[in-house]
C-alpha atoms as a PDB file:
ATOM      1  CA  UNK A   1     -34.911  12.799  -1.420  1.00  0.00           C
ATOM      2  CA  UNK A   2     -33.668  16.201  -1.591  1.00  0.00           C
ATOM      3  CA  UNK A   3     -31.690  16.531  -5.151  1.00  0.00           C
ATOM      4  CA  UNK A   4     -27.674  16.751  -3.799  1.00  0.00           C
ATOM      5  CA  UNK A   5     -26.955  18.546  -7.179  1.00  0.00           C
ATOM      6  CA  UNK A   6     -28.768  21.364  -9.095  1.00  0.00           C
ATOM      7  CA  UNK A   7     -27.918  21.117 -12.633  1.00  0.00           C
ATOM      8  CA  UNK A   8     -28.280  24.602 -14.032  1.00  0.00           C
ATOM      9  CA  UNK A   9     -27.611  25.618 -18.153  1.00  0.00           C
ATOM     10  CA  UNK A  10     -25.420  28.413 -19.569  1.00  0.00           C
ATOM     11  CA  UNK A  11     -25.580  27.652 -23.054  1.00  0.00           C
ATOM     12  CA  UNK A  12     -23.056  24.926 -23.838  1.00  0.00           C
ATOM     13  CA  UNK A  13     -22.054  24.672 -20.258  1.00  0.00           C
ATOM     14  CA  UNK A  14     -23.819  23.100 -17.310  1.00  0.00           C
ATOM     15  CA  UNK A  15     -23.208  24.244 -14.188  1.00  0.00           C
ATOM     16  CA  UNK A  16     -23.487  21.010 -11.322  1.00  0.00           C
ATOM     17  CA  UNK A  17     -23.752  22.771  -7.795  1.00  0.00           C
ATOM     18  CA  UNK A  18     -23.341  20.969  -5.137  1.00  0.00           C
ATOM     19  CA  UNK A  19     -26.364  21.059  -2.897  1.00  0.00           C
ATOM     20  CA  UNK A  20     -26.128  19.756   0.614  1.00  0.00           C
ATOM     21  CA  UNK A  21     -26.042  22.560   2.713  1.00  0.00           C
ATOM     22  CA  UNK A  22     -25.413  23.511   4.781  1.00  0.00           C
ATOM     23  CA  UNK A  23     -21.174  22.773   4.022  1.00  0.00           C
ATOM     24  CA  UNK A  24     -21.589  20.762   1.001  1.00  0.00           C
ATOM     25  CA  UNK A  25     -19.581  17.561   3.327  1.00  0.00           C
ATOM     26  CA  UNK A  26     -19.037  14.856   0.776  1.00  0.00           C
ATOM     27  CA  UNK A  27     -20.910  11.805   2.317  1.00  0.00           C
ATOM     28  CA  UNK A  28     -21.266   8.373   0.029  1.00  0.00           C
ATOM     29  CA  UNK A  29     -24.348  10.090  -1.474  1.00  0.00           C
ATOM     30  CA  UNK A  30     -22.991  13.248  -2.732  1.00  0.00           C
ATOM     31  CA  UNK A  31     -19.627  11.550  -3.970  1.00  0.00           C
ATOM     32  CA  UNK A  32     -22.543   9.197  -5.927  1.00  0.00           C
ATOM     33  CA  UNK A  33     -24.194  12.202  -7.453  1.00  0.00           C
ATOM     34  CA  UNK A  34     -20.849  13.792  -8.723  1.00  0.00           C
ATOM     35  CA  UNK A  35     -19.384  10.411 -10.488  1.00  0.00           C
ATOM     36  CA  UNK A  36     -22.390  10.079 -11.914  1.00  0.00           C
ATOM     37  CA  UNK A  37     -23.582  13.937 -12.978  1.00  0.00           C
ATOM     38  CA  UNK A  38     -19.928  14.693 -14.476  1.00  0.00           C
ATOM     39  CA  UNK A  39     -21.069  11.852 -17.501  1.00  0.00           C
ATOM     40  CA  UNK A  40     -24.274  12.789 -17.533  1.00  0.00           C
ATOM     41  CA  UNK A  41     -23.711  16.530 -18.277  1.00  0.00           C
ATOM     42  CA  UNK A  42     -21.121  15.169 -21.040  1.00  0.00           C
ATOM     43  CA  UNK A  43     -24.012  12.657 -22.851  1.00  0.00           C
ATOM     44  CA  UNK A  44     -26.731  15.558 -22.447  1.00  0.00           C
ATOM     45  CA  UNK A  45     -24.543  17.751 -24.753  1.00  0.00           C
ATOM     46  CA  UNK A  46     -22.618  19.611 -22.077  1.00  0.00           C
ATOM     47  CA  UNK A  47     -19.306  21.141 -23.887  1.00  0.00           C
ATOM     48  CA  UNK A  48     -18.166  22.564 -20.733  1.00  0.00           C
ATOM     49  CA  UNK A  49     -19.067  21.537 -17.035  1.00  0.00           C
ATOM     50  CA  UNK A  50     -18.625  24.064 -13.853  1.00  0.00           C
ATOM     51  CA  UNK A  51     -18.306  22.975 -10.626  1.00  0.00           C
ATOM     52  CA  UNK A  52     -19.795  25.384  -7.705  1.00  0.00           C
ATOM     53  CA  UNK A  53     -21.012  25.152  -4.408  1.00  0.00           C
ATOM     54  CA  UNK A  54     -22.664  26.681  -1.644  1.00  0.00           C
ATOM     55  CA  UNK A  55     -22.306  30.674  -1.153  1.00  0.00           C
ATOM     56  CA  UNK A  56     -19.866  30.778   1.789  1.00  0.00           C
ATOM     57  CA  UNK A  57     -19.049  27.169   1.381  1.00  0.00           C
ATOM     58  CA  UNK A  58     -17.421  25.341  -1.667  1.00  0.00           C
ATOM     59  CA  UNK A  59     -17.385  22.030   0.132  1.00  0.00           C
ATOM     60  CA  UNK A  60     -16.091  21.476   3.983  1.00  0.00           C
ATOM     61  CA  UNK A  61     -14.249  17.998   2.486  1.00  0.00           C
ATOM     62  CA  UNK A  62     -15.209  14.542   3.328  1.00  0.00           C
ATOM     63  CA  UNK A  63     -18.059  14.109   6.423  1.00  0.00           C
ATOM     64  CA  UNK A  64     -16.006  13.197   8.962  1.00  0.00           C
ATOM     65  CA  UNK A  65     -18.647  13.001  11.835  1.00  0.00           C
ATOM     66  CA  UNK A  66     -20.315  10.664   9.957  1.00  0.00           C
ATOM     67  CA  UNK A  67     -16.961   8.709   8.955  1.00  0.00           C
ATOM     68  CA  UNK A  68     -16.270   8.176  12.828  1.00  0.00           C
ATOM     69  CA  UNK A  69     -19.688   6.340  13.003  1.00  0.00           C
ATOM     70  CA  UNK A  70     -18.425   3.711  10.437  1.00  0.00           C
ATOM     71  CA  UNK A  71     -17.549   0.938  12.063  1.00  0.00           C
ATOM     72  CA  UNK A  72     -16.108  -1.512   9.881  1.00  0.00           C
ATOM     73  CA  UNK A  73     -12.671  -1.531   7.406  1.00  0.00           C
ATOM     74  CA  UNK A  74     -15.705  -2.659   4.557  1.00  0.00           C
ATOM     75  CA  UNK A  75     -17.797   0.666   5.566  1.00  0.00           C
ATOM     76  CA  UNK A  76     -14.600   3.353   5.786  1.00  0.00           C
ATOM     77  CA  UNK A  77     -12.729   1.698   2.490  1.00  0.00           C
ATOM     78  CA  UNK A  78     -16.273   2.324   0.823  1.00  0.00           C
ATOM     79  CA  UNK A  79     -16.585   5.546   1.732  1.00  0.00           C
ATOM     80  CA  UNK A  80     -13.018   6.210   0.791  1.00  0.00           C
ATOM     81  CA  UNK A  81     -13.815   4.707  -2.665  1.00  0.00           C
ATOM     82  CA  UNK A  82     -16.684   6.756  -2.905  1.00  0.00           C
ATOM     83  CA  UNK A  83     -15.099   9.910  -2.581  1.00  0.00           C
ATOM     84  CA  UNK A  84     -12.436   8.650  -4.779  1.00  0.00           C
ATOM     85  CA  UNK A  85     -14.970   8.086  -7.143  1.00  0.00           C
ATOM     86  CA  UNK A  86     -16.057  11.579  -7.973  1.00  0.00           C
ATOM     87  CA  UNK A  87     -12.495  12.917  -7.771  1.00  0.00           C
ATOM     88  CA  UNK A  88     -11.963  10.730 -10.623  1.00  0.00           C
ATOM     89  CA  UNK A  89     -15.160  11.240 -12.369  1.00  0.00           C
ATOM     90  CA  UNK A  90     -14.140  15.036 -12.702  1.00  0.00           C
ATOM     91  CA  UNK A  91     -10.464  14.187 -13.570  1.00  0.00           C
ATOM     92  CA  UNK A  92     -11.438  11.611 -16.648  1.00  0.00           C
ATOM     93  CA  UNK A  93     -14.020  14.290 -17.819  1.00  0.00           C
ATOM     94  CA  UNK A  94     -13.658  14.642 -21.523  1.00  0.00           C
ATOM     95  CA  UNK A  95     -14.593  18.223 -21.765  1.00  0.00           C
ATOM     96  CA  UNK A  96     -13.306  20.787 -19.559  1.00  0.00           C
ATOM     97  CA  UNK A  97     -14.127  21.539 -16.373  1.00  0.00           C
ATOM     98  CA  UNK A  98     -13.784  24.705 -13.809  1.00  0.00           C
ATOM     99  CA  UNK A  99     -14.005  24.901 -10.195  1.00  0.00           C
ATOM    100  CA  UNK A 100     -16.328  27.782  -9.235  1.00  0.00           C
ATOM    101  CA  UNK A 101     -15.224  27.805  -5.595  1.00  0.00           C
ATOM    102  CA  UNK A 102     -17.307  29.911  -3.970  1.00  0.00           C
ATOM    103  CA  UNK A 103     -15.747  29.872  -0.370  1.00  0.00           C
ATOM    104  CA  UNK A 104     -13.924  27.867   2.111  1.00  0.00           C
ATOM    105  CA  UNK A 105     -12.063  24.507   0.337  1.00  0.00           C
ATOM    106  CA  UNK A 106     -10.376  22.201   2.550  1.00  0.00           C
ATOM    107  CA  UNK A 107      -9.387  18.492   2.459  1.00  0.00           C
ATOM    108  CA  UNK A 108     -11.276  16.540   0.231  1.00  0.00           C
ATOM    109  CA  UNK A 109     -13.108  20.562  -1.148  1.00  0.00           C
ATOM    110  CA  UNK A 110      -9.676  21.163  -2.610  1.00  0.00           C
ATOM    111  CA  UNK A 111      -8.954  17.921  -4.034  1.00  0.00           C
ATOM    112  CA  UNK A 112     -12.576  18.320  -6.220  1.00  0.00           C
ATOM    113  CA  UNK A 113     -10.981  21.947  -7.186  1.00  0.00           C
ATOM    114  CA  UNK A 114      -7.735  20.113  -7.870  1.00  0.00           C
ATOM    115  CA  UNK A 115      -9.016  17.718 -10.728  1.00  0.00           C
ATOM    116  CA  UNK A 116     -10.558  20.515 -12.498  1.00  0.00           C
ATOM    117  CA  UNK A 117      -8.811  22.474 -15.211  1.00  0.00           C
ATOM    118  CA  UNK A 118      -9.243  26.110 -13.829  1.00  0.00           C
ATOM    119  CA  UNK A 119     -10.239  27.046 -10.481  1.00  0.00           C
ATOM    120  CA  UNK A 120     -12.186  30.468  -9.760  1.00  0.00           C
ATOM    121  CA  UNK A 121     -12.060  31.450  -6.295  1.00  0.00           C
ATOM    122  CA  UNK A 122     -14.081  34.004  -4.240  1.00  0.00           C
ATOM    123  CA  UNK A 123     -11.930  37.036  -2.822  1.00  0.00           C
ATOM    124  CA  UNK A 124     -11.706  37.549   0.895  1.00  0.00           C
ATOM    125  CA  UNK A 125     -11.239  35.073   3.311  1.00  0.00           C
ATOM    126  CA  UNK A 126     -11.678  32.161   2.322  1.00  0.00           C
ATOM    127  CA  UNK A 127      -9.087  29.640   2.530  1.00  0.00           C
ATOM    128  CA  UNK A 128      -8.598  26.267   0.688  1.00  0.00           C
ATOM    129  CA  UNK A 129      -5.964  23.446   0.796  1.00  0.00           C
ATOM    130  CA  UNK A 130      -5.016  19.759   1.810  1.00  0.00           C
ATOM    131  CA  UNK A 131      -5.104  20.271   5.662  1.00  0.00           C
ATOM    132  CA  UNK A 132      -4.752  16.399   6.581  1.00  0.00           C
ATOM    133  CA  UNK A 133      -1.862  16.515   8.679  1.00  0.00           C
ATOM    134  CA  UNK A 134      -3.734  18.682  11.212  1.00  0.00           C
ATOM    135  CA  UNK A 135      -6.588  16.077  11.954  1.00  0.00           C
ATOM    136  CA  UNK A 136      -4.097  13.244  12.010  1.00  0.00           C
ATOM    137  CA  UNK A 137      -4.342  11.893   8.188  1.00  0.00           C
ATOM    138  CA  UNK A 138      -1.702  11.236   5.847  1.00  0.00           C
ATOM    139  CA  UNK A 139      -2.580  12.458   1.830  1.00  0.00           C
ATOM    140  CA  UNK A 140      -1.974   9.722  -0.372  1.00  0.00           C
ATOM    141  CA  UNK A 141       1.101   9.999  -2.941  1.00  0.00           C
ATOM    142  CA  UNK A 142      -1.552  10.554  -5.588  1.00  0.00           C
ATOM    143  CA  UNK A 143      -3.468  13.480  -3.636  1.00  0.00           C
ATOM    144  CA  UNK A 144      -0.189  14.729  -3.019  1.00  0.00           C
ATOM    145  CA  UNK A 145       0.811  14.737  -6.592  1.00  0.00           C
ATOM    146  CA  UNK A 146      -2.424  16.622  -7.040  1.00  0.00           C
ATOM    147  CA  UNK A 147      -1.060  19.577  -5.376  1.00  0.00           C
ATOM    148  CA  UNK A 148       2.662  19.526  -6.655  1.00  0.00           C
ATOM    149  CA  UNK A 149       1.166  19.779 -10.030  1.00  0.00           C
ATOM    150  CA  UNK A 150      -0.215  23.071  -9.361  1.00  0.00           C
ATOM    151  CA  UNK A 151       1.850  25.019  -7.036  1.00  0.00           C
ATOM    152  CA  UNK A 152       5.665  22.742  -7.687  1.00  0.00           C
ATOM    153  CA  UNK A 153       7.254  20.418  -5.855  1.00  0.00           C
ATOM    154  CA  UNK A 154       8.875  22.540  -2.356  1.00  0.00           C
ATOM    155  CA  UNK A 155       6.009  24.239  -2.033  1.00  0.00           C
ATOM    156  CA  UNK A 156       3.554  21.252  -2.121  1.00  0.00           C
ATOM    157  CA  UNK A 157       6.138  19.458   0.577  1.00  0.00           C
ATOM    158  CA  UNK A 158       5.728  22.717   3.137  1.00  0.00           C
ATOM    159  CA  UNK A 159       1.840  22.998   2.539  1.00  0.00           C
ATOM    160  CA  UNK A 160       1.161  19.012   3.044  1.00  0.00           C
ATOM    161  CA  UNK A 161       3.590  18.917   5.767  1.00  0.00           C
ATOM    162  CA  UNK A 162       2.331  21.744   7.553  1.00  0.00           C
ATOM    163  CA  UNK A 163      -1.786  21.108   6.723  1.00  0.00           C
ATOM    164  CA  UNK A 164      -1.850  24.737   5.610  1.00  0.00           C
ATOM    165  CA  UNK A 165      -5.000  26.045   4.409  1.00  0.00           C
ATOM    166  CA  UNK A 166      -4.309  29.079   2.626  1.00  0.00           C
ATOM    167  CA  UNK A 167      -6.735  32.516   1.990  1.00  0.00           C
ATOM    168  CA  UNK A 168      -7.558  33.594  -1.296  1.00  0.00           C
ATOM    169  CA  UNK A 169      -5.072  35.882  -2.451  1.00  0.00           C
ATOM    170  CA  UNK A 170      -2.366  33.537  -1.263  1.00  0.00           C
ATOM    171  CA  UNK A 171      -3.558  30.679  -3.025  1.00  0.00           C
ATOM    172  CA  UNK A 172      -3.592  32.975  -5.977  1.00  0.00           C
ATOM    173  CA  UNK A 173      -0.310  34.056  -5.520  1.00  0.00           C
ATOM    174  CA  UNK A 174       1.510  30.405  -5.392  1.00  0.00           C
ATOM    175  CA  UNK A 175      -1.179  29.114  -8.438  1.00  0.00           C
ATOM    176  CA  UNK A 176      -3.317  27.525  -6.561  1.00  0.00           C
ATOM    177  CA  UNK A 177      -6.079  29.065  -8.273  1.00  0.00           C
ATOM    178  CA  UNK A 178      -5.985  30.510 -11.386  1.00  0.00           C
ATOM    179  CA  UNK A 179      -8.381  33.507 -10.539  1.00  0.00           C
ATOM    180  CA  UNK A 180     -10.056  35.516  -8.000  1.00  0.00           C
ATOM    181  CA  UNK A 181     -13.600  37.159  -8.284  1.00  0.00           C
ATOM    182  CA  UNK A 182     -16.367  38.973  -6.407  1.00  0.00           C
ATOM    183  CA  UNK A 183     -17.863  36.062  -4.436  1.00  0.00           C
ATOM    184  CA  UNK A 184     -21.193  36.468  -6.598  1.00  0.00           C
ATOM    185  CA  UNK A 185     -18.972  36.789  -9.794  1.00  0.00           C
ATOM    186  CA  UNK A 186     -17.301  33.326  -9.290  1.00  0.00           C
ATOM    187  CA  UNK A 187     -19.495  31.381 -11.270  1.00  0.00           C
ATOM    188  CA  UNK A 188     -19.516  33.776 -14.260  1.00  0.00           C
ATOM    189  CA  UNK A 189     -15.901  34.102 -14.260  1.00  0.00           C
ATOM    190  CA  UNK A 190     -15.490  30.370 -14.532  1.00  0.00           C
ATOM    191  CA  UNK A 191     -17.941  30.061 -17.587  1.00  0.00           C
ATOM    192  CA  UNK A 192     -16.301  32.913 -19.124  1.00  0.00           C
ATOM    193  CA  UNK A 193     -13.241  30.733 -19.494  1.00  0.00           C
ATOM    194  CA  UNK A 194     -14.817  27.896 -20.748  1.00  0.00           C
ATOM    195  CA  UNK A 195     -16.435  30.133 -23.081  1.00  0.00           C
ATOM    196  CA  UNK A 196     -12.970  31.440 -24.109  1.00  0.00           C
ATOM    197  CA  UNK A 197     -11.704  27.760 -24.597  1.00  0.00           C
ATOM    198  CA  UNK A 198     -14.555  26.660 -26.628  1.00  0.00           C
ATOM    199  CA  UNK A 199     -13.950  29.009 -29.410  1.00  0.00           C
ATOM    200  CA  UNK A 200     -10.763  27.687 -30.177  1.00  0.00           C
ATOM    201  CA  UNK A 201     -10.187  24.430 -32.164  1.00  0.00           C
ATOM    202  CA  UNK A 202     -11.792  21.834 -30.927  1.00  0.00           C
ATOM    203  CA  UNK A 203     -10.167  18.332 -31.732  1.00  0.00           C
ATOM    204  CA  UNK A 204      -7.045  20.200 -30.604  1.00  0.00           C
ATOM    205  CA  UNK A 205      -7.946  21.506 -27.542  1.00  0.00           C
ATOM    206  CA  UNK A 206      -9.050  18.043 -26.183  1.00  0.00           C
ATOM    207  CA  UNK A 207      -6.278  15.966 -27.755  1.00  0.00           C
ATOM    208  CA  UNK A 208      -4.013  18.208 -26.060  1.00  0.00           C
ATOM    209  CA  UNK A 209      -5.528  18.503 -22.548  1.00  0.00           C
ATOM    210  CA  UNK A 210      -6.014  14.784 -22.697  1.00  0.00           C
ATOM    211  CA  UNK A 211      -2.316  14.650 -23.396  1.00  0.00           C
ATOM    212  CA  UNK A 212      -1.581  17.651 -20.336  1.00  0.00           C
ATOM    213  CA  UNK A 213      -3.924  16.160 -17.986  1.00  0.00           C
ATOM    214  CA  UNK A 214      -2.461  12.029 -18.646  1.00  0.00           C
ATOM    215  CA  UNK A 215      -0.234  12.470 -15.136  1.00  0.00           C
ATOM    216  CA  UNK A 216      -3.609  13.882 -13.306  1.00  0.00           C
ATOM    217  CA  UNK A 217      -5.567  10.527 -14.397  1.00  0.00           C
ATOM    218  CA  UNK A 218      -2.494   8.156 -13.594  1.00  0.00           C
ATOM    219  CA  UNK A 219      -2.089   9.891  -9.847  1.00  0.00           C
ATOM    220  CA  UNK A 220      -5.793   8.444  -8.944  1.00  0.00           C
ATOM    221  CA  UNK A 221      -5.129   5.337 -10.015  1.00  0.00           C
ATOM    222  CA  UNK A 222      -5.616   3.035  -7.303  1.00  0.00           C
ATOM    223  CA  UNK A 223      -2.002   1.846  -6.657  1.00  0.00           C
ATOM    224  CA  UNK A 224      -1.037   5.693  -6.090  1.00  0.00           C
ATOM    225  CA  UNK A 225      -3.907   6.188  -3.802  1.00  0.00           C
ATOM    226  CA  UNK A 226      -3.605   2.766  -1.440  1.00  0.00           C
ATOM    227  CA  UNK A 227      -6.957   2.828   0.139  1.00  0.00           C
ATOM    228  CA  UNK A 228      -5.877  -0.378   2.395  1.00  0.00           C
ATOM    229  CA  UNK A 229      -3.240   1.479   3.908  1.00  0.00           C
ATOM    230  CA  UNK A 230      -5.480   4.535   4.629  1.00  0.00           C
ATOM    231  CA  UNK A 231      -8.442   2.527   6.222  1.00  0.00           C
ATOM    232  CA  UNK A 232      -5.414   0.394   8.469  1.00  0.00           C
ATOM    233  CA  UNK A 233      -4.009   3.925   9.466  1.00  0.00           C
ATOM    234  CA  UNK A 234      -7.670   5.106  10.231  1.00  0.00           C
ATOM    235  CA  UNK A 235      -7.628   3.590  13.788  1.00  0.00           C
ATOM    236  CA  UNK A 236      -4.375   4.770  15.047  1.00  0.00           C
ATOM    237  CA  UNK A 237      -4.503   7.162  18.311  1.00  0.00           C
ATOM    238  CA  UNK A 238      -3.079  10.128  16.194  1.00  0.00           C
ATOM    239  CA  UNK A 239      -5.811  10.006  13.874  1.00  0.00           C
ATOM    240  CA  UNK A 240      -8.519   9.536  15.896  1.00  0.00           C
ATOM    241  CA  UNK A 241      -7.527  11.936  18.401  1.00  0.00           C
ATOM    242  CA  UNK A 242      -7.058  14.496  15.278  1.00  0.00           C
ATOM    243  CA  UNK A 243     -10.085  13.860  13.653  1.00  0.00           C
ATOM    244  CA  UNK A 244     -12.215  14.169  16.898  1.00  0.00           C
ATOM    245  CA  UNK A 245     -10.947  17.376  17.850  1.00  0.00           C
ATOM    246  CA  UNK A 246     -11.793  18.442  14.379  1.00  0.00           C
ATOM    247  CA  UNK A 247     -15.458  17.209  15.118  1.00  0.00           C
ATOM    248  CA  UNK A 248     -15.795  18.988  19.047  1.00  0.00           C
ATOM    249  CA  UNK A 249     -14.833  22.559  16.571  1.00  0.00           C
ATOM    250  CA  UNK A 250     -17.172  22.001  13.977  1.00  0.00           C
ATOM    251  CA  UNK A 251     -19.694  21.556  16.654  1.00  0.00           C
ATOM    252  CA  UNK A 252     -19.212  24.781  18.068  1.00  0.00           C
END
């Protein structure tokens, strides 16, 4: 099988690209690879991991034509788990890690961005955000709390309410992202500011992003995230009708 993450050096810092074009979709396998490269960068030395993805593409979010195929609450709460999985993996990291997102981010995309400690986004169009609403899903109060910590509380309530995926320079603007770069600069930008963080004090760098990033870790928990309640609100006409409208676009 086709590697679903290149593992690439820069000194220090190891860069995990996702690698399953052509969108990056995060199917059980990929969401596998993540929660389990994250700790394996960290015991081969890594001091610093970046995230990236593909060139146009950071990652589309969760696969949801191949979520609609699942046919059981077993099969969808795994999945669910899965992804959850990886989220966390990149959240409990004990050394720093920065989103190189290299193009579009929705859904489940931002979320990945989301538990990283800097995000580097291409310039142009490319938009990114938690756009459940508009293919009938509701973000847990733990995704959710993902986004209030980054752009505050109002603003989180109008872009979950309203699904809004937002371009670069927006997302920017509100602190979203912490950066924008050439699209082929995205990548460098991010390891220049792990660079910039690893030669300051170690010890107290980590004790005090550990101590920063403790509300990030408790939001993922499973009692904030309520994967029963998701998987029983899976079936429900809204949803459904939502999430296959979402599939007859993407397959145009």
């Amino acid at each position: 099988m086709t590697a679903l993450i290149d593992t690439i050096g820069h000194g220090a810092i190891i860069e995990l690209r996702l690698a399953r074009p052509p969108v990056n979709a995060l199917n059980q396998e990929l969401c596998a690879a993540i929660a389990a490269a994250v700790p394996a960068a960290v015991d081969g030395g890594a001091k610093g991991i970046v995230l990236s993805g593909g060139e146009k593409v950071f990652s589309a979010g969760l696969d949801v034509p191949h979520l609609l195929t699942l046919r059981t609450r077993d099969e969808l709460g795994a999945a669910w788990t899965g992804f959850l999985d990886a989220a966390r993996a990149i959240a409990a990291s004990p050394v720093p890690v920065a989103a190189a997102i290299t193009g579009h981010s929705p859904a489940g995309g931002c979320v990945l961005a989301l538990c990283c400690d800097y995000r580097v986004m291409a310039e142009g169009a490319f938009r990114i955000g938690l756009n459940e609403t508009q293919v009938g899903l509701v973000a847990p109060d733990g995704i959710q709390h993902l986004m209030r910590r980054v752009v505050g509380a109002h603003r989180a309530e109008r872009l979950l309410v309203g699904g809004e995926l937002v371009e670069s320079a927006r997302a920017l603007e509100i602190g979203l992202v912490d950066e924008l770069a050439a699209p082929g600069d995205v990548v460098a930008r991010a390891t220049a500011w792990l660079e910039a963080l690893l030669a300051l004090p170690r010890e107290p760098v980590l004790r005090t992003r550990a101590i920063a990033r403790a509300d990030l870790l408790a939001a993922l928990a499973p009692e904030r995230i309520e994967i029963d309640t998701f998987v029983d609100a899976w079936n429900a006409p809204d949803t459904q009708a939502g999430l296959r409208a979402l599939v007859a676009r993407l397959g145009k």
